[in-house]
PDB file of N, CA and C in Angstrom:
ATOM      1  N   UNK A   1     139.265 153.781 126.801  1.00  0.00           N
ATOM      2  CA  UNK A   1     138.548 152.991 127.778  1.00  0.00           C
ATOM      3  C   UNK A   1     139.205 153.243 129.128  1.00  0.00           C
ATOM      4  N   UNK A   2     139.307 154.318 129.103  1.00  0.00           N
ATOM      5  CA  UNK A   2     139.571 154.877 130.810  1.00  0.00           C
ATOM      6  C   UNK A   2     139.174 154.533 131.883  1.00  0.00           C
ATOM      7  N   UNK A   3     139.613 153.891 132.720  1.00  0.00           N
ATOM      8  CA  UNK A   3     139.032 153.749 134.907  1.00  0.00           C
ATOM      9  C   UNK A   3     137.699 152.695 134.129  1.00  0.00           C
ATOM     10  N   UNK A   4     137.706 151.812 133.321  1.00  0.00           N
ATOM     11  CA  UNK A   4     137.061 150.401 133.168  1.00  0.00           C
ATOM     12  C   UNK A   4     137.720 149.312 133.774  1.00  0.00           C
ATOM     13  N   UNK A   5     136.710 148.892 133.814  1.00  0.00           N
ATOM     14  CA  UNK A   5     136.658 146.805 134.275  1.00  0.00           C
ATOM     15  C   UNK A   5     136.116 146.428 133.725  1.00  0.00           C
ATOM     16  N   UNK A   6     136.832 145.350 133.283  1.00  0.00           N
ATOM     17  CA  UNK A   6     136.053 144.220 132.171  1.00  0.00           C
ATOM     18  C   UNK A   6     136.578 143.128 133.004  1.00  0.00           C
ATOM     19  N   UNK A   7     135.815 142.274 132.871  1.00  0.00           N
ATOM     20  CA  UNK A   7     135.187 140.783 133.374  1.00  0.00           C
ATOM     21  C   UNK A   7     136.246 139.586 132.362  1.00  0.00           C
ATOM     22  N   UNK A   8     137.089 138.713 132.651  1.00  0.00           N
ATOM     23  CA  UNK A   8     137.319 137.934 131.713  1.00  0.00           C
ATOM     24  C   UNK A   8     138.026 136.880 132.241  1.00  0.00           C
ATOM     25  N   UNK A   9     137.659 135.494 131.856  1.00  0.00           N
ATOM     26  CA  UNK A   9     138.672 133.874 132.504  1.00  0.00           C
ATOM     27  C   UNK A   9     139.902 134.213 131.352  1.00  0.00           C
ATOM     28  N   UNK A  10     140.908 134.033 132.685  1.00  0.00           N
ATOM     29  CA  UNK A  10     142.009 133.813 132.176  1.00  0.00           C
ATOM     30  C   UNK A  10     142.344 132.613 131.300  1.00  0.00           C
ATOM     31  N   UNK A  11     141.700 131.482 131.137  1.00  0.00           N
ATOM     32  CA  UNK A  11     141.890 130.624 130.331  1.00  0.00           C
ATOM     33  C   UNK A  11     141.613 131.052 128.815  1.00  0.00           C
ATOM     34  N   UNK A  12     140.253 131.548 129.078  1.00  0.00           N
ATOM     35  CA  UNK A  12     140.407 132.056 127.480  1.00  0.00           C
ATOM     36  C   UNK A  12     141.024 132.653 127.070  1.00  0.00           C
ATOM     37  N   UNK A  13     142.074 134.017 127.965  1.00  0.00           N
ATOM     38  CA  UNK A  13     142.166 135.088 127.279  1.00  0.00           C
ATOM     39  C   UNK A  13     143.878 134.272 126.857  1.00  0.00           C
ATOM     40  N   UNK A  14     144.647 133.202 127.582  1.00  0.00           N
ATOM     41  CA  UNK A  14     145.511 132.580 127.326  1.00  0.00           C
ATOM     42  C   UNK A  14     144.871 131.817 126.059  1.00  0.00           C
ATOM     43  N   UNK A  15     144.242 131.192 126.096  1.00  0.00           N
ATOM     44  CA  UNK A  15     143.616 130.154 125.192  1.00  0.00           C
ATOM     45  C   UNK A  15     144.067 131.294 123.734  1.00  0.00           C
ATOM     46  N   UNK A  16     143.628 132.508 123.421  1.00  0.00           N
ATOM     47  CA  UNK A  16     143.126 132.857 122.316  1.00  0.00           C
ATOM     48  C   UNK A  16     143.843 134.187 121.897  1.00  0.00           C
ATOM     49  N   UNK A  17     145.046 134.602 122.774  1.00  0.00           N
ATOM     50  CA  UNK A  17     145.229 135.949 122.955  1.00  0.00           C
ATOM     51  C   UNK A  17     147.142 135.050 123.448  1.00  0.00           C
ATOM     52  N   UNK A  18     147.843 135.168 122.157  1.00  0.00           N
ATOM     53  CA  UNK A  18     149.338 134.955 122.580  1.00  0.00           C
ATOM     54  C   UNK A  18     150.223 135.692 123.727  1.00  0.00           C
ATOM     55  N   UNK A  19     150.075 136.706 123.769  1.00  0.00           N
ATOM     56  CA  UNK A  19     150.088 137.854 124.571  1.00  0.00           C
ATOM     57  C   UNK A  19     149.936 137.463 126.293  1.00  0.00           C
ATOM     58  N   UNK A  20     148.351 137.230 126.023  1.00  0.00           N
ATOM     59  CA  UNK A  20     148.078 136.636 127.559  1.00  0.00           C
ATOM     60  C   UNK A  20     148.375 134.950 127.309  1.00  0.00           C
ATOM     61  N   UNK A  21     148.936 134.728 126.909  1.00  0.00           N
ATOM     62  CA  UNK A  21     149.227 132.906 126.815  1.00  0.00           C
ATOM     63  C   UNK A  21     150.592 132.937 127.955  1.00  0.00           C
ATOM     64  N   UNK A  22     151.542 134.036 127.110  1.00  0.00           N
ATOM     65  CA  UNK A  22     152.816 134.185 127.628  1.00  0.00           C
ATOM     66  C   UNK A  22     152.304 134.940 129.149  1.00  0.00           C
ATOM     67  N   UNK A  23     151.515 135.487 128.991  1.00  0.00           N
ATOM     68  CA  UNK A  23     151.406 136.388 130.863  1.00  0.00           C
ATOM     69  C   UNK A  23     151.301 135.593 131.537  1.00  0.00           C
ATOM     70  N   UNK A  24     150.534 134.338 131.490  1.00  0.00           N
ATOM     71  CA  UNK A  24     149.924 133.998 132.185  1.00  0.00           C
ATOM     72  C   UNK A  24     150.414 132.600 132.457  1.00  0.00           C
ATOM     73  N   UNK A  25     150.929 132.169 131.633  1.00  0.00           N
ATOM     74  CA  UNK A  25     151.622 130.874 131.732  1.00  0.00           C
ATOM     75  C   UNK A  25     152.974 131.031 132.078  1.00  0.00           C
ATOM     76  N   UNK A  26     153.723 132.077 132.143  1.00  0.00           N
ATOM     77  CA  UNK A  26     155.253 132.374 131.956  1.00  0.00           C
ATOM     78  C   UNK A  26     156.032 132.500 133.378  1.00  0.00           C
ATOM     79  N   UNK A  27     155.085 132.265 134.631  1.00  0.00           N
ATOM     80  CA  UNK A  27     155.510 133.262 135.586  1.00  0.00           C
ATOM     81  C   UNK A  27     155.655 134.451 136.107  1.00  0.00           C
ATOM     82  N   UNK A  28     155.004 135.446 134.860  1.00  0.00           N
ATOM     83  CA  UNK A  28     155.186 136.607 135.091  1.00  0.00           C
ATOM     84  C   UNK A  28     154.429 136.937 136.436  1.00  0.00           C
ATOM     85  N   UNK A  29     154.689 138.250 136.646  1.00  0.00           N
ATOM     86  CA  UNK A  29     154.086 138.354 138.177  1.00  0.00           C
ATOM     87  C   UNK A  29     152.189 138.615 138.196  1.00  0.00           C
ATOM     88  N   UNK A  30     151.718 138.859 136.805  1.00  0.00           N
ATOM     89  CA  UNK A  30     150.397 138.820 136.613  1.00  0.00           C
ATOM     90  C   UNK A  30     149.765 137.833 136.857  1.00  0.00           C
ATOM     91  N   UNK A  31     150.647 136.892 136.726  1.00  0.00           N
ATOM     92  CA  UNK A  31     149.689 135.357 136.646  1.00  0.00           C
ATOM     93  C   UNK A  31     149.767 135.012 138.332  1.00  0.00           C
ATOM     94  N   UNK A  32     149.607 135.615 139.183  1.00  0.00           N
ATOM     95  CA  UNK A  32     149.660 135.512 140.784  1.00  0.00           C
ATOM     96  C   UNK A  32     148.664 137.051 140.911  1.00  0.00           C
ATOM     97  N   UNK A  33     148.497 137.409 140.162  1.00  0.00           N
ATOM     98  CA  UNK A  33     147.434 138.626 140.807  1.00  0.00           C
ATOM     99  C   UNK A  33     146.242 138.456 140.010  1.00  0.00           C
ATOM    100  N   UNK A  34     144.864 138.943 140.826  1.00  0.00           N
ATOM    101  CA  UNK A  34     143.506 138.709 141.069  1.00  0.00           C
ATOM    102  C   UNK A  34     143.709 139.694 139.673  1.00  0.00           C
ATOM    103  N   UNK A  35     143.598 141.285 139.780  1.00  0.00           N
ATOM    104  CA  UNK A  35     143.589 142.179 139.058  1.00  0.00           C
ATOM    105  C   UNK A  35     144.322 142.801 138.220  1.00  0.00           C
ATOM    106  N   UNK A  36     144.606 142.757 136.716  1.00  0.00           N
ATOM    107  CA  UNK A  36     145.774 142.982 136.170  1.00  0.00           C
ATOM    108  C   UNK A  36     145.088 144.579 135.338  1.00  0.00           C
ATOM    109  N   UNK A  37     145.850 146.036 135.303  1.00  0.00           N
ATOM    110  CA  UNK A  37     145.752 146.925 134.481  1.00  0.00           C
ATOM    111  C   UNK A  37     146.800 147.047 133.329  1.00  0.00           C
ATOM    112  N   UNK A  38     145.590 147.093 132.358  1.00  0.00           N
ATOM    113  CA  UNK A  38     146.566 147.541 130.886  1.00  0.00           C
ATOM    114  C   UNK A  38     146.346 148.869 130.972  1.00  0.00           C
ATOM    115  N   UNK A  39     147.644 149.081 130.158  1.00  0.00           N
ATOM    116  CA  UNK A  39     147.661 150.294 129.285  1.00  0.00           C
ATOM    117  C   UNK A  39     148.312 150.420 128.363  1.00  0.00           C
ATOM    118  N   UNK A  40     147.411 151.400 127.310  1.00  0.00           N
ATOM    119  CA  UNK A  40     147.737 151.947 126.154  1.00  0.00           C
ATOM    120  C   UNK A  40     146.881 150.998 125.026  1.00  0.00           C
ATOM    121  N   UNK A  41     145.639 151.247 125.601  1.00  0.00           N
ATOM    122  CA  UNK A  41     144.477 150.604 124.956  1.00  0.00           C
ATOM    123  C   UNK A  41     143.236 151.981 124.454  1.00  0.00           C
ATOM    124  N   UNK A  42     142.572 152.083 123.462  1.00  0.00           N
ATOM    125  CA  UNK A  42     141.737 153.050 122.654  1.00  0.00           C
ATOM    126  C   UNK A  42     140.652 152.095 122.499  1.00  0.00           C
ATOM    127  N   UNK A  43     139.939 152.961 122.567  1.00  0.00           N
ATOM    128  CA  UNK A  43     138.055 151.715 122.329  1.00  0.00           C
ATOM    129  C   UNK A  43     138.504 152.432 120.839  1.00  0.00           C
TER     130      UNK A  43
END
Protein backbone atom coordinates (compact mmCIF):
# COMPACT_ATOMS: atom_id res chain seq x y z
CA UNK A 1 0.00 0.00 0.00
CA UNK A 2 2.47 2.46 -1.29
CA UNK A 3 2.10 6.72 -1.42
CA UNK A 4 -1.75 5.90 0.19
CA UNK A 5 -4.03 7.84 2.51
CA UNK A 6 -6.42 6.44 4.45
CA UNK A 7 -8.94 8.45 6.35
CA UNK A 8 -9.28 7.43 10.12
CA UNK A 9 -10.51 9.10 13.95
CA UNK A 10 -8.00 8.66 16.12
CA UNK A 11 -10.33 7.63 18.79
CA UNK A 12 -11.14 4.58 17.22
CA UNK A 13 -7.99 3.60 16.03
CA UNK A 14 -6.87 4.11 20.03
CA UNK A 15 -10.18 2.68 21.05
CA UNK A 16 -9.46 -0.73 19.14
CA UNK A 17 -5.85 -0.92 17.98
CA UNK A 18 -3.30 -1.21 21.36
CA UNK A 19 -0.63 0.00 19.29
CA UNK A 20 -2.39 3.27 18.49
CA UNK A 21 -3.86 3.39 22.18
CA UNK A 22 -0.15 3.73 23.31
CA UNK A 23 0.64 6.41 20.23
CA UNK A 24 -1.71 8.31 20.92
CA UNK A 25 -2.34 8.54 24.44
CA UNK A 26 1.44 8.26 25.52
CA UNK A 27 2.82 11.57 24.42
CA UNK A 28 4.48 10.31 21.73
CA UNK A 29 5.21 12.94 19.22
CA UNK A 30 2.34 11.45 16.81
CA UNK A 31 -0.29 12.33 19.01
CA UNK A 32 0.52 16.32 18.21
CA UNK A 33 0.65 15.69 14.44
CA UNK A 34 -2.32 16.08 11.88
CA UNK A 35 -0.53 13.31 9.60
CA UNK A 36 1.14 10.23 10.82
CA UNK A 37 3.18 7.65 8.06
CA UNK A 38 3.55 3.99 8.67
CA UNK A 39 5.77 1.74 7.50
CA UNK A 40 6.26 -1.70 6.79
CA UNK A 41 2.70 -2.41 5.98
CA UNK A 42 1.61 -5.12 2.77
CA UNK A 43 -2.12 -4.97 1.54
Amino acid sequence: IEDQTFSAHRIVLAATIPYFHAMFLNNMIESKQKDITMQGFDA
